[in-house]
Protein backbone atom coordinates (compact mmCIF):
# COMPACT_ATOMS: atom_id res chain seq x y z
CA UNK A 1 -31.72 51.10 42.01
CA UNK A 2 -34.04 48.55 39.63
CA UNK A 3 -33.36 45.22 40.36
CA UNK A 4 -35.40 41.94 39.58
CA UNK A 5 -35.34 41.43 43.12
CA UNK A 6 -35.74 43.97 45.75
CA UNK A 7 -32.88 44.22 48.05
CA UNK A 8 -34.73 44.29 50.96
CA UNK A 9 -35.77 40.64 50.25
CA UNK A 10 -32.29 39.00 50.06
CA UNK A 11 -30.81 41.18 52.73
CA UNK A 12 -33.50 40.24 54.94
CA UNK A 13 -32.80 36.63 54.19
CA UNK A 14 -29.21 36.57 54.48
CA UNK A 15 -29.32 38.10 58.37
CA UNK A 16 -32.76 35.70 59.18
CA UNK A 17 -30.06 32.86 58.51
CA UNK A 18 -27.18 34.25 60.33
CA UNK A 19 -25.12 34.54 57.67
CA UNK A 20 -22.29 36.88 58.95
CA UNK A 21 -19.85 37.24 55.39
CA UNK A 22 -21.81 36.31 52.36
CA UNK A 23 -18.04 35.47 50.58
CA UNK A 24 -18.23 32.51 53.43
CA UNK A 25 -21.79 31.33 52.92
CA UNK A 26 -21.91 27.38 52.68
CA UNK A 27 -23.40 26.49 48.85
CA UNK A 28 -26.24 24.80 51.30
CA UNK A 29 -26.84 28.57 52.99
CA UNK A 30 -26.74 30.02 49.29
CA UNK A 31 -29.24 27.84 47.76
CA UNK A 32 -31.75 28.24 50.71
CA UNK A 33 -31.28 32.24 50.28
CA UNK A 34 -32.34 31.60 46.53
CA UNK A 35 -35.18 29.09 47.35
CA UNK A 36 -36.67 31.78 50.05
CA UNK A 37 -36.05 34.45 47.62
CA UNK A 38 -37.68 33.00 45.04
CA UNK A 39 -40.60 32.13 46.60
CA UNK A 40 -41.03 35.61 48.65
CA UNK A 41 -41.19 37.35 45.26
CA UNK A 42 -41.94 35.11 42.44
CA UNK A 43 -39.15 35.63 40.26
CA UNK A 44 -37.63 32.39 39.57
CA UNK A 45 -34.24 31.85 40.02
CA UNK A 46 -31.11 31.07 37.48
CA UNK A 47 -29.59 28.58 40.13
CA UNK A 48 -26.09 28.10 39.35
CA UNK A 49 -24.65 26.89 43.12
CA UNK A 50 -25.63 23.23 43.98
CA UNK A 51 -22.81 20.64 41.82
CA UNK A 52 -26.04 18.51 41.36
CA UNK A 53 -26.07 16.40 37.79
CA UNK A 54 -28.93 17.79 36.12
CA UNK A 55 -29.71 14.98 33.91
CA UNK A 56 -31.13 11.55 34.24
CA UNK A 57 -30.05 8.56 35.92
CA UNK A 58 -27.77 6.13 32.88
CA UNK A 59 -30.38 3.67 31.83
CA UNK A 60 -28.25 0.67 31.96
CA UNK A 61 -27.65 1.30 35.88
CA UNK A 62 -30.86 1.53 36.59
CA UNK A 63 -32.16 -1.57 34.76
CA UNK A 64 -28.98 -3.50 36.39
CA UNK A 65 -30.09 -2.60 39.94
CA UNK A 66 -33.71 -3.23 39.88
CA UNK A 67 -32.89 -6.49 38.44
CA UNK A 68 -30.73 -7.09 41.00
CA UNK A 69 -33.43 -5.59 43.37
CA UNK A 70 -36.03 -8.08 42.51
CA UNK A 71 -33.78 -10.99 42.49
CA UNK A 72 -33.66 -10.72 46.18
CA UNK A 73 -29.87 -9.04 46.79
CA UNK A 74 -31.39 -6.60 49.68
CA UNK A 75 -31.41 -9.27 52.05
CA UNK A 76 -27.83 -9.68 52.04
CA UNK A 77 -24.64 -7.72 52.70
CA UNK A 78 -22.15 -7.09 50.69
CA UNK A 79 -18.77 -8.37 50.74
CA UNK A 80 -16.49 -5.53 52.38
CA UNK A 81 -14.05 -5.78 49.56
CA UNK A 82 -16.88 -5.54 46.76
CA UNK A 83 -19.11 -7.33 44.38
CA UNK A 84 -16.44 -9.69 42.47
CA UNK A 85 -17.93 -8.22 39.01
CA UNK A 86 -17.65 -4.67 39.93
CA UNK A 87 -14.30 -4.97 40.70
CA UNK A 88 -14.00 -6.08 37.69
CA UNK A 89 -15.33 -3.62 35.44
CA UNK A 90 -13.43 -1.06 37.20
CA UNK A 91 -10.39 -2.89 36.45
CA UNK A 92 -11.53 -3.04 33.08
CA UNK A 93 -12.97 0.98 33.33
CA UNK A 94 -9.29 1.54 34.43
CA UNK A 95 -7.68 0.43 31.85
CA UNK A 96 -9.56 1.57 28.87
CA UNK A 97 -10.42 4.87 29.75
CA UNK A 98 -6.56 5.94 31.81
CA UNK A 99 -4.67 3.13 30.19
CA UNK A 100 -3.52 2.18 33.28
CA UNK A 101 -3.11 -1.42 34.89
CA UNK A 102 -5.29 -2.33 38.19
CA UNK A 103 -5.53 -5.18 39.91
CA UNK A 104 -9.20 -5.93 40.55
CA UNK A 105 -8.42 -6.60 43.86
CA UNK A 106 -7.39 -2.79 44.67
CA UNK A 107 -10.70 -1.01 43.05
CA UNK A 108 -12.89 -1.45 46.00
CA UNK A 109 -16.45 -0.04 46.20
CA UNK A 110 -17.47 3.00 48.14
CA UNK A 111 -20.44 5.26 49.04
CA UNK A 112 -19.79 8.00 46.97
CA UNK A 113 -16.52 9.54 46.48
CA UNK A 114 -16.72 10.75 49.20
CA UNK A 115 -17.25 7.81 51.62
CA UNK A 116 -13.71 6.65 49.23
CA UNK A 117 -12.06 10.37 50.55
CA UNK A 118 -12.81 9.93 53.85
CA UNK A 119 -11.43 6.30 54.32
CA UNK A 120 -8.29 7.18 52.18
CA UNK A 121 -7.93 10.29 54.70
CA UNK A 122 -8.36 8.23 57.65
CA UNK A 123 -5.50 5.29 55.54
CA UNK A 124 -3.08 7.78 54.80
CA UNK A 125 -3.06 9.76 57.63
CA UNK A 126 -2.19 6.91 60.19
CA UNK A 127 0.53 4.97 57.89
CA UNK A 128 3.08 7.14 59.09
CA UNK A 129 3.27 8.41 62.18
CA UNK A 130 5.39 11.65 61.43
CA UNK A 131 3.58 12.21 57.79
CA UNK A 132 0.40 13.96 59.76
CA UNK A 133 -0.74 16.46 57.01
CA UNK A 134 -2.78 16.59 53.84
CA UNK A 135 -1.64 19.16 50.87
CA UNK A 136 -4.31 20.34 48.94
CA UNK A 137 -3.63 21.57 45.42
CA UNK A 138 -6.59 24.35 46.01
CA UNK A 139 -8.88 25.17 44.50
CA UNK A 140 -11.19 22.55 45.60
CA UNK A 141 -13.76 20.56 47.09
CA UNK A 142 -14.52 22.34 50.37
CA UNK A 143 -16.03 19.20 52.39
CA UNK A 144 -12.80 17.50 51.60
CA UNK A 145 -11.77 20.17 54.11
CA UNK A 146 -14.58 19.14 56.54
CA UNK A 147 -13.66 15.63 56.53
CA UNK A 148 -10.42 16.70 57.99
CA UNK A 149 -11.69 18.98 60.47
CA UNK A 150 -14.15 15.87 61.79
CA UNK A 151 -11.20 13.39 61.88
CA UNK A 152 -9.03 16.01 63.22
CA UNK A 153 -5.95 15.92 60.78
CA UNK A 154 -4.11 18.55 59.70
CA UNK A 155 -3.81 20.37 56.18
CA UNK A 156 -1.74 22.38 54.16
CA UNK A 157 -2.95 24.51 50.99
CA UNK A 158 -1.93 26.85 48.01
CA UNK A 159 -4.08 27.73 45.11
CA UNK A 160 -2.51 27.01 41.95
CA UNK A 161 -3.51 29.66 39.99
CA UNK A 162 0.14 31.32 40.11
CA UNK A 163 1.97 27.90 39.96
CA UNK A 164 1.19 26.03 36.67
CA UNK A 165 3.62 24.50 34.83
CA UNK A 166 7.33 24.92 35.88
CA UNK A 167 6.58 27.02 38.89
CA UNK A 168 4.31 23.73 40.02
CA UNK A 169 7.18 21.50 40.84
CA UNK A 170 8.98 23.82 42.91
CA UNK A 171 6.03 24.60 44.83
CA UNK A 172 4.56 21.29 45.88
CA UNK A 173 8.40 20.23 46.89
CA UNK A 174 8.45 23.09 49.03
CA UNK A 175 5.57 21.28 51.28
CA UNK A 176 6.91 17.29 50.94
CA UNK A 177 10.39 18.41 51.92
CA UNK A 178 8.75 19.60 55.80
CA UNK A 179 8.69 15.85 55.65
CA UNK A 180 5.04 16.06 57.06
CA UNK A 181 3.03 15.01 54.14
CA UNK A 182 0.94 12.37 54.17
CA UNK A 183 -1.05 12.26 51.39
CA UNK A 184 -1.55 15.37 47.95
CA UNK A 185 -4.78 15.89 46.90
CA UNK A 186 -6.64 17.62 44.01
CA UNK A 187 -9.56 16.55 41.38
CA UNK A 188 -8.60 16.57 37.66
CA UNK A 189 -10.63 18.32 35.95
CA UNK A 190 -10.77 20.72 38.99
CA UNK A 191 -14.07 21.58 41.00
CA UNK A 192 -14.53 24.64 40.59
CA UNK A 193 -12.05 26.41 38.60
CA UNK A 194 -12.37 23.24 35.53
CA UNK A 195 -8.79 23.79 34.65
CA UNK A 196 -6.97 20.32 33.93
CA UNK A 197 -3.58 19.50 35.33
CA UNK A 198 -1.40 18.27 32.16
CA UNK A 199 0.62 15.25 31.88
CA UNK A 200 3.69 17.28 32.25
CA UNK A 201 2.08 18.57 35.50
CA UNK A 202 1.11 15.25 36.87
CA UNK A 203 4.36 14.02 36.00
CA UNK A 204 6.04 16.23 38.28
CA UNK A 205 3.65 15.27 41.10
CA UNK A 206 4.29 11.98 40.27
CA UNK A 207 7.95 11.78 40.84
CA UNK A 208 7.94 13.95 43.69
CA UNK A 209 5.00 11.71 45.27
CA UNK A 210 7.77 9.03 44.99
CA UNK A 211 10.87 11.32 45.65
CA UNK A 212 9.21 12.14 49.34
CA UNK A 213 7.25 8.83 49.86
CA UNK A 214 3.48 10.49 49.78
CA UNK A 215 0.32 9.29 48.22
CA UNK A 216 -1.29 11.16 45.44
CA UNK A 217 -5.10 11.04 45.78
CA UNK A 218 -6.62 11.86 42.37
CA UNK A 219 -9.97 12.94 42.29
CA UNK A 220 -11.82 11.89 39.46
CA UNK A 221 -14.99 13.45 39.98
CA UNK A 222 -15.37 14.44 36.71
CA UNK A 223 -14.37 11.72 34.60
CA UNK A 224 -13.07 12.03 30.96
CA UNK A 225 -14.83 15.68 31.31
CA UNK A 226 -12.42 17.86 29.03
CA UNK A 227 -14.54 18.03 26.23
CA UNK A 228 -11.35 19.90 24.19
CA UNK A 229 -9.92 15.98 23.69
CA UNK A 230 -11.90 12.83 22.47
CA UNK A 231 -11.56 10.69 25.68
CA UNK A 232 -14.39 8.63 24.64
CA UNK A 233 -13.13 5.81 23.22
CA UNK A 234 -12.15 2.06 25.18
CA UNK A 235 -8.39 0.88 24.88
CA UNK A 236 -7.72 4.65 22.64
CA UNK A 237 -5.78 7.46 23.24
CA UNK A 238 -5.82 10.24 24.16
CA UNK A 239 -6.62 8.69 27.94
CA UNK A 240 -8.06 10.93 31.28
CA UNK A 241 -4.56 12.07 32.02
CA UNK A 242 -3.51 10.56 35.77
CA UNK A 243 -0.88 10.72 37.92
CA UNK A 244 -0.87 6.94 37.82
CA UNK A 245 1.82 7.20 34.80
CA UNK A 246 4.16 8.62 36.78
CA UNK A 247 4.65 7.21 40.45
CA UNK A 248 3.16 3.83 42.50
CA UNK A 249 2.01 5.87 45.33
CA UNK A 250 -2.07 6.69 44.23
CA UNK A 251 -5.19 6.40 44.67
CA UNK A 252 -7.82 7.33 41.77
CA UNK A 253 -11.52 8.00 43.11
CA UNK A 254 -13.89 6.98 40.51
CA UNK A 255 -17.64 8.49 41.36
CA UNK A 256 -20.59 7.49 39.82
CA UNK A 257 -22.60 10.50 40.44
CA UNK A 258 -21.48 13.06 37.79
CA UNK A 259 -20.22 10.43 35.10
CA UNK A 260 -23.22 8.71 35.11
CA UNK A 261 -25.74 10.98 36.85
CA UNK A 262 -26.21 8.40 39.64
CA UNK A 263 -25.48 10.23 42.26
CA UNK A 264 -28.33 9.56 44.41
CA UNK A 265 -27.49 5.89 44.90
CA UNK A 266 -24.16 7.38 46.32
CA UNK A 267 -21.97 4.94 44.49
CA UNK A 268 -18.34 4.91 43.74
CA UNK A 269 -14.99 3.11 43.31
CA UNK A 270 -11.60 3.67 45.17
CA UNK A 271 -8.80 2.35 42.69
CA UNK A 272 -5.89 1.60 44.93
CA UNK A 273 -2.19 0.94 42.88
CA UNK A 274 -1.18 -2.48 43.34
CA UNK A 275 2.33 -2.04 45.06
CA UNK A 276 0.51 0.58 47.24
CA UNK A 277 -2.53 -1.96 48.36
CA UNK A 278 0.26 -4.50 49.06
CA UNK A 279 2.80 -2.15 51.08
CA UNK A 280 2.99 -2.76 55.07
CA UNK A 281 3.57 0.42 56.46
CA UNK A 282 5.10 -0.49 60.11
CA UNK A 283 2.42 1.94 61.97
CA UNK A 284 -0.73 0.36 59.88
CA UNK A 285 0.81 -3.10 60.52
CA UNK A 286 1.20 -2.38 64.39
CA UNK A 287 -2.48 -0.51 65.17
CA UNK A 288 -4.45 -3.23 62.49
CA UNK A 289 -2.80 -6.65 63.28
CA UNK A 290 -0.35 -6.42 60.15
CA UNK A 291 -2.04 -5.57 57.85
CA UNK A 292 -1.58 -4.30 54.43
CA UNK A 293 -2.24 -0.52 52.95
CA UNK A 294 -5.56 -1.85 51.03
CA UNK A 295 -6.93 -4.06 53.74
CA UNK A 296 -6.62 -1.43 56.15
CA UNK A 297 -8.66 0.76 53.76
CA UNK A 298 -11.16 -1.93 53.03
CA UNK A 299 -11.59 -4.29 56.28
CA UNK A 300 -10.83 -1.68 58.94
CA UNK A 301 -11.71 2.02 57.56
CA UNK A 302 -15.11 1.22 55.26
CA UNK A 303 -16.21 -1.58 57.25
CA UNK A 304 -16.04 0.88 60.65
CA UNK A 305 -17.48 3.78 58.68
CA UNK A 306 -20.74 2.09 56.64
CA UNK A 307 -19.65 -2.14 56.96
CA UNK A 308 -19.84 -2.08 52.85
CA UNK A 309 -21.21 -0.14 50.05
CA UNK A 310 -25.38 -0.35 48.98
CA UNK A 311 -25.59 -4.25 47.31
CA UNK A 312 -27.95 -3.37 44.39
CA UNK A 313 -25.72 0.36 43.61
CA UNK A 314 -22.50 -1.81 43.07
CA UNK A 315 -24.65 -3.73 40.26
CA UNK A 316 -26.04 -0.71 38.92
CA UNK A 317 -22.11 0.59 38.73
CA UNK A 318 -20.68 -2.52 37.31
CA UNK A 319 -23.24 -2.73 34.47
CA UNK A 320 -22.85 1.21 33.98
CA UNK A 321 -19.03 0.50 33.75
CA UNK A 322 -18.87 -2.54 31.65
CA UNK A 323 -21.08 -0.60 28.82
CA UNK A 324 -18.88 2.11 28.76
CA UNK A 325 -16.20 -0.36 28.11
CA UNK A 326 -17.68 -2.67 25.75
CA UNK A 327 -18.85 0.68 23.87
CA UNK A 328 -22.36 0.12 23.94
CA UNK A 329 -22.80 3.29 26.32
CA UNK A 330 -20.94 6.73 25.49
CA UNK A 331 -21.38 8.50 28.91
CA UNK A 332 -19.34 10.82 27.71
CA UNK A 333 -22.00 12.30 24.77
CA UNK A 334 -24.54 12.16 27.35
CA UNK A 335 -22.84 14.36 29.49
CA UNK A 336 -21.63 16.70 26.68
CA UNK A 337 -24.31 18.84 27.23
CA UNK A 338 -22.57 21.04 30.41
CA UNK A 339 -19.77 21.77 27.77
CA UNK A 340 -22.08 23.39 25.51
CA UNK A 341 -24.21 25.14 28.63
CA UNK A 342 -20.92 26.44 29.66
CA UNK A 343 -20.04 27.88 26.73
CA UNK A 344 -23.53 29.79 26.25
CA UNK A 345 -22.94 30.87 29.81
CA UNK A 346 -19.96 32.53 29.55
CA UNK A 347 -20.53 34.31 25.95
CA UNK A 348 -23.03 36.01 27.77
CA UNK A 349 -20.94 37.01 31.13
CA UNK A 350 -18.10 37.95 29.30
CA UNK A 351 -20.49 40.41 26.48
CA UNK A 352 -21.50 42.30 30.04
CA UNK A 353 -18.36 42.70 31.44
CA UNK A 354 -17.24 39.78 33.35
CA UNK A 355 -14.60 37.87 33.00
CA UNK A 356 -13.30 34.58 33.91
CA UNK A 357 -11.06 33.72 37.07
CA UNK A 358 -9.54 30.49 35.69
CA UNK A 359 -9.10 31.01 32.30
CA UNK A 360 -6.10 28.90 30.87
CA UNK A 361 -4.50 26.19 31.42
CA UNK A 362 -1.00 27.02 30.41
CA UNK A 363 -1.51 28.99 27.29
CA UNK A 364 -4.66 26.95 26.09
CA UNK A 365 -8.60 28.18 27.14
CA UNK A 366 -9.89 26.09 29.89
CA UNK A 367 -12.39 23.80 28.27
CA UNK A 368 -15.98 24.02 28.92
CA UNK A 369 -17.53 21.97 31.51
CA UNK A 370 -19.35 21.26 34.38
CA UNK A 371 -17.96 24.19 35.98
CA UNK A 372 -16.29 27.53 35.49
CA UNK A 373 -15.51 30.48 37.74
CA UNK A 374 -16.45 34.58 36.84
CA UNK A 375 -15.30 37.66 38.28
CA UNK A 376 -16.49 41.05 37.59
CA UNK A 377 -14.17 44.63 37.49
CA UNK A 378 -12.95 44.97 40.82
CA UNK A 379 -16.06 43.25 42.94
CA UNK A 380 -14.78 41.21 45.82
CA UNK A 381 -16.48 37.85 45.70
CA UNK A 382 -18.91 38.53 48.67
CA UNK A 383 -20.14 41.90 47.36
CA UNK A 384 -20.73 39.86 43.59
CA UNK A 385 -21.85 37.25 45.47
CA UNK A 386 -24.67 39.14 46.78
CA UNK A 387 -25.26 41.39 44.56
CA UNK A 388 -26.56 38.72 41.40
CA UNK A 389 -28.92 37.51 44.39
CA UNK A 390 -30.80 40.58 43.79
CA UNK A 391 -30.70 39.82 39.93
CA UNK A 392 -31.87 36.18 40.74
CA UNK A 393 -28.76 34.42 39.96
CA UNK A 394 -27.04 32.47 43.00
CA UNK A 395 -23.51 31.31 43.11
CA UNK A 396 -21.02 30.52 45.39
CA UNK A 397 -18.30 32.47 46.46
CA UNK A 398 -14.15 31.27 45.03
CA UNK A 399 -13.35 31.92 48.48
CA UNK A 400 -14.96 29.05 49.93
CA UNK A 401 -12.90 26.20 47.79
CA UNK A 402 -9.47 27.69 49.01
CA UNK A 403 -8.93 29.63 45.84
CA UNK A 404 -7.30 33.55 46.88
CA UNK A 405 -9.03 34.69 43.50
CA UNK A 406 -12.17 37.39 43.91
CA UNK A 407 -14.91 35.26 41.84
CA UNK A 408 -17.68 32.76 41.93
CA UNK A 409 -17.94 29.32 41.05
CA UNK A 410 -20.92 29.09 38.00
CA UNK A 411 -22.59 25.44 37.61
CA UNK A 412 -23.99 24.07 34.55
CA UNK A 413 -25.99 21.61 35.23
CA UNK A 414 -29.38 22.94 36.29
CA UNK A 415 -29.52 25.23 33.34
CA UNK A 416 -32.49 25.46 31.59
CA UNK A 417 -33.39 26.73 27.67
CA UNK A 418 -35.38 29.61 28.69
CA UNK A 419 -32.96 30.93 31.00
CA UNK A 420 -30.26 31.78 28.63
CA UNK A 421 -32.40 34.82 27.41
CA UNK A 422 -33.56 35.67 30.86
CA UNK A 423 -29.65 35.81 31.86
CA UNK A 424 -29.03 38.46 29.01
CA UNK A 425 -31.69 40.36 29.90
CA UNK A 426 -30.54 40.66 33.99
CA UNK A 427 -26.90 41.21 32.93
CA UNK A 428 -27.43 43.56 30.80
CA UNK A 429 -29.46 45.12 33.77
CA UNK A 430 -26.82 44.63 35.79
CA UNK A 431 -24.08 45.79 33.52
CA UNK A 432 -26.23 49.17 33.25
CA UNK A 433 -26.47 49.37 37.12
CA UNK A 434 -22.53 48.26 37.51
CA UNK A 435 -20.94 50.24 35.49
């Protein structure tokens, strides 16, 4: 068969690396396939598997930093709770963007989201002793997983794609009543699948969060990101739909890196509700001298894991923040751009006979985004998988992020002009050669 890529090549890659079940390849194992491909036979690649931002750096954060930079802040550490002004702007970021209420004191700097994950893991899973177990609301962010399996605490998952709307409620309860629930987690929109939970969704959550005493952590990866709904303006509806609304018991993680495509400076902010960075719990208060849910987080769990967050990246965030607030910075248009990638992307996967995975939420078409997922006829997601390797398109498999859908995961963001029309031409190849 006529492929872009000879078969031999990625075949021969995959079993150099070890790779057992191409459905289970890591997205790290994926993209070195493609880069080894590539270079072994010169056909460039339409790399759609690393969640990397693919545009530049907000201006305003950078100029913040360096400023910051050259006025001598590397010297010093930061305070474990967070530079005063970041905190801040969060508070501020909060509440004109969610249109919820924050003290500053609970939005507390982190490396990364996922430095704030792995400290609200390591929180939430020692507050009560019998609460031992994380639920995931799959799919998801598979080193979420990982963080677990380092720390050693259990999980539970489902994937929602059968239980949207009513059937979600019923579901989720059906975990929290084991009593063994310590904290719910899912991103909003979702990594990979890009649906978006609804307010009547997170409602639900919300009161069951509070019905069972368990802590929702909502991942806000990809902030304001549902480009069907203006969520663009300060102090406006519509807001980023949260859980927040609806129970005390949450933690939002705010990330820098997709937002505001700074996610090399691995910045981010934990926003911890104010009864919940207040509460004792009595098995915190006995193991960490009696203290509170947020100290714990902050004074214990991120000043044993990094002793504070990179000085000059909290100024970068709090300048990148408070011009998103004060309206002089619409990260939203500048990240606009994956919507209308996505939607190029999937005209021409769905004209060749694929389809995709996650394709409502409720009775409304996902929006366009960052993400989306594609299937094709009755492929499993290993054999599609591997199979657009030797058409020079890499993805990663559905399988990997907890979903029990047969389909890939399709990024935007490294999508270039001149590879829409080389896509059309390999799918139509492939369509031809897939019948």
């Amino acid at each position: 068969m006529n492929t872009p890529i000879k078969k031999e090549i990625v075949d021969g890659l995959i079993a150099e690396l070890g790779i057992k079940d191409f459905a289970k390849a890591t997205i790290r194992e994926v993209k070195q396939v493609a880069a080894k491909a590539e270079q072994a036979s010169g056909v460039e690649y339409i790399k759609m598997e690393m969640g990397i931002p693919g545009l530049p750096a907000a201006q305003v954060g950078v100029d913040a930093q360096v400023k910051a930079l050259q006025g001598g802040i590397a010297h010093s550490y930061p305070d474990i709770q967070g530079y005063p002004e970041l905190k801040k702007q969060a508070s501020r970021f909060v509440k004109a963007f969610i249109g919820l209420d924050i003290d500053p004191v609970g939005c507390v700097p982190v490396s990364g989201s996922m430095q704030g994950t792995f400290a609200s893991f390591l929180t939430c899973s020692q507050a009560s002793k019998e609460k031992d177990t994380v639920l995931f609301i799959d799919p998801g962010f598979p080193v979420q997983k990982m963080q677990l399996q380092v720390m050693g605490v259990k999980l539970e998952t489902f994937d929602v794609y059968d239980y949207r709307g009513d059937k979600l409620g019923p579901k989720v309860e059906s975990y929290l009543a084991k009593g063994n629930i310590c904290a719910i987690v899912y991103s909003n929109p979702n990594n990979p699948s890009w649906i978006c939970l609804t307010e009547q969704e997170l409602e639900v959550i919300g009161h069951l969060a509070t019905k069972y005493d368990t802590i929702v952590m909502e991942d806000l990866a990809y902030f304001a990101m549902d480009f069907r709904k203006d969520l663009s303006v300060p102090f406006q509806p519509p807001y980023q739909p949260s859980v927040g609304r609806y129970t005390d018991n949450y933690i939002l993680l705010i990330s820098g890196s997709k937002a505001f495509s700074y996610a090399g400076e691995r910045i981010g902010v934990t926003c911890i509700s104010d009864k919940l960075f207040h509460r004792h719990y009595p098995d915190l208060a006995q193991r960490y001298e009696g203290l509170p849910f947020g100290l714990v987080f902050s004074t214990r769990m991120l000043y044993a894991l990094s002793s504070g967050t990179s000085h000059s990246a909290q100024y970068a965030m709090a300048a990148m923040l408070k011009a998103a607030v004060d309206g002089t910075y619409d990260f939203r248009k500048e990240v606009s751009i994956y919507g209308e990638r996505a939607h190029k992307l999937k005209e021409i996967f769905c004209r060749h006979g694929f389809h995709v995975v996650y394709d409502k939420d409720l009775d409304e078409p996902v929006a366009d985004g960052f993400y989306f997922t594609i299937g094709y006829k009755q492929m499993t997601s290993g054999q599609l998988a591997r199979e657009l390797m030797y058409y020079g398109v890499s993805a990663i498999c559905l399988i990997t992020t907890g979903s029990h859908q047969e389909g890939l995961r399709v990024c935007t963001s490294f999508i270039e002009d001149h590879q829409y029309a080389q896509l059309e031409e390999r799918m139509t190849l492939f369509e031809q050669n897939n019948p």
